[in-house]
N, C-alpha and C. Protein backbone atom coordinates (compact mmCIF):
# COMPACT_ATOMS: atom_id res chain seq x y z
N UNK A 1 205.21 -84.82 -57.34
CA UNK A 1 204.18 -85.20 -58.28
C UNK A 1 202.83 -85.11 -57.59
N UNK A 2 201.82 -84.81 -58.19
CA UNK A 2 200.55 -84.52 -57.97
C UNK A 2 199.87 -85.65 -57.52
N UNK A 3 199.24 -85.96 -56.28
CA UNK A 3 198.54 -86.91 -56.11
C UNK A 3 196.79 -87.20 -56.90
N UNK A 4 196.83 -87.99 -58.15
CA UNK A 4 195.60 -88.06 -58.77
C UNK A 4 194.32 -88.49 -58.10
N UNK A 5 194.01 -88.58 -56.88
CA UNK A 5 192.84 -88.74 -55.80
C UNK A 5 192.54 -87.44 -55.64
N UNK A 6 193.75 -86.27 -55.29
CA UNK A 6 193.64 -84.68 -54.90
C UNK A 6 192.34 -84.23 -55.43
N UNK A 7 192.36 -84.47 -57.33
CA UNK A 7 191.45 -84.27 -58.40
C UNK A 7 190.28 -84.30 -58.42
N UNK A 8 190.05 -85.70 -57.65
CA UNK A 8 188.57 -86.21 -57.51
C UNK A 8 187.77 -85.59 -56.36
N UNK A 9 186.64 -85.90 -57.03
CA UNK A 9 185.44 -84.91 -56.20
C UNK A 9 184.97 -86.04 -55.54
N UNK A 10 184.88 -87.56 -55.84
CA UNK A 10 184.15 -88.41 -55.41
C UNK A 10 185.40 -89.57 -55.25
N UNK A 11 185.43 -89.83 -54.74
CA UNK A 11 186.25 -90.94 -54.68
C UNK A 11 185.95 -92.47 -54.06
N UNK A 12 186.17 -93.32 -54.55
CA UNK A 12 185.76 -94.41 -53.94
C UNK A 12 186.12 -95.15 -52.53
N UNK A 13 185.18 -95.12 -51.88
CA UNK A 13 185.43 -96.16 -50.98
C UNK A 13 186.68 -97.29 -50.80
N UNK A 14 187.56 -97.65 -49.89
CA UNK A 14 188.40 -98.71 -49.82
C UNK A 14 187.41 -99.53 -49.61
N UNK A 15 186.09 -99.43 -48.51
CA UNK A 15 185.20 -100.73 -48.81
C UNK A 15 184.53 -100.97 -50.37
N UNK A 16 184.36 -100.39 -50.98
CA UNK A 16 183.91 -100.66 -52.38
C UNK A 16 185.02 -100.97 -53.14
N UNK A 17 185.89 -100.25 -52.84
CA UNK A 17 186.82 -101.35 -53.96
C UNK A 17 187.44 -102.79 -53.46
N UNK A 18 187.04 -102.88 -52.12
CA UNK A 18 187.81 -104.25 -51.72
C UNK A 18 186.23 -105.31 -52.07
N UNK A 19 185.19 -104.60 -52.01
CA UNK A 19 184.29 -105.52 -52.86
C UNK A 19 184.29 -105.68 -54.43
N UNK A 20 184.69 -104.70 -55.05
CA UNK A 20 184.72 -104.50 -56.55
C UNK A 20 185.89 -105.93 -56.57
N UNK A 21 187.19 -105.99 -56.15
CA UNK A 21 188.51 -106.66 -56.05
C UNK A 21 188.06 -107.99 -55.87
N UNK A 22 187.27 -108.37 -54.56
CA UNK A 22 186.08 -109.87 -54.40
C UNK A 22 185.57 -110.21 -55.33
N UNK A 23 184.84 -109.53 -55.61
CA UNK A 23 183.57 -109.89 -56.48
C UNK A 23 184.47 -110.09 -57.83
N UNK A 24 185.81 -109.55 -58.33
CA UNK A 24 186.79 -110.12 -59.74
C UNK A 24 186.78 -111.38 -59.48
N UNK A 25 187.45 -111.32 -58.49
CA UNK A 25 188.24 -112.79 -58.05
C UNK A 25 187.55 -113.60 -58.14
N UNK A 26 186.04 -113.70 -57.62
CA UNK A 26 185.02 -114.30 -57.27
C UNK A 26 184.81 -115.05 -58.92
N UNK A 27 184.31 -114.05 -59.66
CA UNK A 27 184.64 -114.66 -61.47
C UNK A 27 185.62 -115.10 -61.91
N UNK A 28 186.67 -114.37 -61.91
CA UNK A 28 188.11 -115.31 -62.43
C UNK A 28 188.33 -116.43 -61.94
N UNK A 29 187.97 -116.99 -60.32
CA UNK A 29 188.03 -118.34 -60.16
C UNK A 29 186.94 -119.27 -60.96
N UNK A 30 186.10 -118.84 -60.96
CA UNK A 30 184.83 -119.53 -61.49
C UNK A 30 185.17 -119.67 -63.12
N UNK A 31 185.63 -119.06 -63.67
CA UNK A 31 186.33 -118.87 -65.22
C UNK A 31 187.13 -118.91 -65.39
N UNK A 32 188.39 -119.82 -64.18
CA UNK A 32 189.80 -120.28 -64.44
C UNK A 32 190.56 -119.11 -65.14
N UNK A 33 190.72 -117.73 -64.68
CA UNK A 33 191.27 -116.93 -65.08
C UNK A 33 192.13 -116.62 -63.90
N UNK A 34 193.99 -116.46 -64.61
CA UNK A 34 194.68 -116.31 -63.59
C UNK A 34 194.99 -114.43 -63.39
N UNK A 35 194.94 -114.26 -64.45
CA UNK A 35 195.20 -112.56 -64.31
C UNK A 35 194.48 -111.77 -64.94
N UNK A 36 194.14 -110.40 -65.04
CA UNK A 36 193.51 -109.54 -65.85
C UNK A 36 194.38 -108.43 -66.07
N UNK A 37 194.51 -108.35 -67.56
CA UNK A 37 194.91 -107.18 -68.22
C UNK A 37 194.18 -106.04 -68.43
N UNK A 38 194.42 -104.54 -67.78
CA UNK A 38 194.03 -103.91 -67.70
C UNK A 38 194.66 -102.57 -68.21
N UNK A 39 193.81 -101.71 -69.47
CA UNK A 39 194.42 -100.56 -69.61
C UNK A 39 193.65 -99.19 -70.16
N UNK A 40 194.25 -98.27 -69.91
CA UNK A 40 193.64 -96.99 -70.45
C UNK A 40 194.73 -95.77 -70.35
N UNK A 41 194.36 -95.03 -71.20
CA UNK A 41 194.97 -93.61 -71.78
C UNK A 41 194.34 -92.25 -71.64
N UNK A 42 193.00 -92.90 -71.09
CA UNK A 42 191.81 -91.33 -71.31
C UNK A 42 191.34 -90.88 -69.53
N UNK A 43 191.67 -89.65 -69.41
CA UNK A 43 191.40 -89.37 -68.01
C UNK A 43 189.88 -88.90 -67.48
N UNK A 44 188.47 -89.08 -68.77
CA UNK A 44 187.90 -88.99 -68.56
C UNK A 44 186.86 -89.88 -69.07
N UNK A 45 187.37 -90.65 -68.97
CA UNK A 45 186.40 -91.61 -69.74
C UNK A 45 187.74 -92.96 -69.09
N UNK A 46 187.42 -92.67 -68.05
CA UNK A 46 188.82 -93.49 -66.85
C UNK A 46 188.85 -95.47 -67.25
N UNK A 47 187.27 -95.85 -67.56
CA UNK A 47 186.73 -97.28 -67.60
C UNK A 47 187.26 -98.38 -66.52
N UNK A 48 187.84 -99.65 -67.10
CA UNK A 48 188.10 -100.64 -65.88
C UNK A 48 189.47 -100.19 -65.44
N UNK A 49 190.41 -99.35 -65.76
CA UNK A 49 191.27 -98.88 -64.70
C UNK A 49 190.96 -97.98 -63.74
N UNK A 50 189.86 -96.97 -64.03
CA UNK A 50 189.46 -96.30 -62.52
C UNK A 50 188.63 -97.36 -62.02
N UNK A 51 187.73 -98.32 -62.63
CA UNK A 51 187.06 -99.20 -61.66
C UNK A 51 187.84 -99.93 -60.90
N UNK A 52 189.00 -100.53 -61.38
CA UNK A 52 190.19 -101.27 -60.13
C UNK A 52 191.20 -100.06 -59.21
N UNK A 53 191.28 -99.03 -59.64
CA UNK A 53 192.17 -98.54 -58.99
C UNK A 53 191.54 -96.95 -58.43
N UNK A 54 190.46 -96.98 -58.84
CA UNK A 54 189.55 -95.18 -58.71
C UNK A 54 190.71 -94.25 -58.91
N UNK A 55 191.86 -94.25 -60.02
CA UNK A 55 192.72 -93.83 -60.19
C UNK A 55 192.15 -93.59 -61.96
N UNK A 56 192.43 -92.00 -62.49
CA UNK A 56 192.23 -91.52 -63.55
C UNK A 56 193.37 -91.51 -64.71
N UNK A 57 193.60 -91.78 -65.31
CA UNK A 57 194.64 -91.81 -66.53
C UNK A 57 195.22 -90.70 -66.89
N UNK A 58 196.25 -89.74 -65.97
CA UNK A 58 196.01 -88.39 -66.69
C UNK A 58 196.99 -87.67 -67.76
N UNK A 59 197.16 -86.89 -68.63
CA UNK A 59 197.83 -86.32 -69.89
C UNK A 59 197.64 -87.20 -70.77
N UNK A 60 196.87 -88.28 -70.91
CA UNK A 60 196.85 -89.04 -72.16
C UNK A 60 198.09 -90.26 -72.05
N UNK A 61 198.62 -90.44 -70.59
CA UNK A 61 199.66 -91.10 -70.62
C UNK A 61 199.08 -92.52 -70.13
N UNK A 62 199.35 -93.54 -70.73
CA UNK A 62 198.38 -94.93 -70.40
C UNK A 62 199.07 -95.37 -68.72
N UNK A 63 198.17 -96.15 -68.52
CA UNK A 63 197.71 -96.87 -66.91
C UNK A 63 197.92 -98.44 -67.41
N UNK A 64 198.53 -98.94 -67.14
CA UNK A 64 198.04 -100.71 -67.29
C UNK A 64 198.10 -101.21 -65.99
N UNK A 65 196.84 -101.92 -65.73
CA UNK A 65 196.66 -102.50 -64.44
C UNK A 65 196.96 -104.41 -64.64
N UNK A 66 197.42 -104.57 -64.03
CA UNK A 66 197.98 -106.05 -63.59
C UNK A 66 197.32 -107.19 -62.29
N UNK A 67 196.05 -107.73 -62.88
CA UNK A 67 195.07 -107.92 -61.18
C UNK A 67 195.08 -109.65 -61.23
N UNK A 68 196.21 -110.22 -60.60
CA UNK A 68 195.86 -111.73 -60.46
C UNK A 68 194.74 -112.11 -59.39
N UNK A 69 194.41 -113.30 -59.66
CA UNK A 69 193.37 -113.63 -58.55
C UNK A 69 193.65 -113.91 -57.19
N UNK A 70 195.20 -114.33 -57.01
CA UNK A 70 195.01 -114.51 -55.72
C UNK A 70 196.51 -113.72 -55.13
N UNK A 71 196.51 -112.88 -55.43
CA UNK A 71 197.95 -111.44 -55.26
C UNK A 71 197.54 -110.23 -55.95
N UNK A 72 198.39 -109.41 -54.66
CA UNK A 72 198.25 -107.91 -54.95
C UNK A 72 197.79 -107.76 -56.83
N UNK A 73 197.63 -106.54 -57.06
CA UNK A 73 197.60 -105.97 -58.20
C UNK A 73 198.97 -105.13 -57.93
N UNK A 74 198.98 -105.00 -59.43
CA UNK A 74 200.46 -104.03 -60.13
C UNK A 74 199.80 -103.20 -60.76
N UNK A 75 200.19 -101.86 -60.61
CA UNK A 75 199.57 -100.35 -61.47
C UNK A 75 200.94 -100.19 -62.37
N UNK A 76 201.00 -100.19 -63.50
CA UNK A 76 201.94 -99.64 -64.58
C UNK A 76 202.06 -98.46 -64.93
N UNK A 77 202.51 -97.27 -64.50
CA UNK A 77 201.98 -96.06 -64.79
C UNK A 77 203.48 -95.36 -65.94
N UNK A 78 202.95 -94.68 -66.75
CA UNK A 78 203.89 -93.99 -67.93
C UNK A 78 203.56 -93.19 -67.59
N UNK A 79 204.76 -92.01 -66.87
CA UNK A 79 204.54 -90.63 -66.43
C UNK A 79 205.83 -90.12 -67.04
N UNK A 80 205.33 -88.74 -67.19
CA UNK A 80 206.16 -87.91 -67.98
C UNK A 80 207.01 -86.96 -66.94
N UNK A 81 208.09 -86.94 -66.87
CA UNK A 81 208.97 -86.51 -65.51
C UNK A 81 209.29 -85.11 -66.30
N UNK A 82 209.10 -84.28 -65.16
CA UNK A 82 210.12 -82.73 -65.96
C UNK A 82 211.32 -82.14 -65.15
């Protein structure tokens, strides 16, 4: 299977996303939020699943991201096997 980073021309930083990941947490504690539901279907128009994961949605097949505040995140991915 195709690695979806290969794709990208720009890719994000592990330091920017481990601040993007802070700076959640940082709100969800402050707003007693234990998890965030996260999803998308569109590989270009990527929204808060490439912002948590700089990972693109691709064939139209949805992404659901899974981001508690104080544990890993879970990526849900629906891929089409051939």
């Amino acid at each position: 299977m195709e690695d979806p980073k290969q794709r990208l021309t720009t890719c994000i930083s592990d330091a920017e996303l481990e601040r993007r990941w802070t700076a959640a947490r940082e709100m969800m504690r402050e707003h007693k939020i234990d998890y965030l539901i996260v999803r998308n279907d569109e590989e270009f128009l990527g929204g808060y699943v490439k912002w948590f994961t700089d990972l693109p949605a691709r064939h139209s097949y949805p992404f659901t991201v899974i981001f508690p505040v104080d544990e890993e995140m879970t990526l849900i991915a629906f891929l089409r096997c051939s």
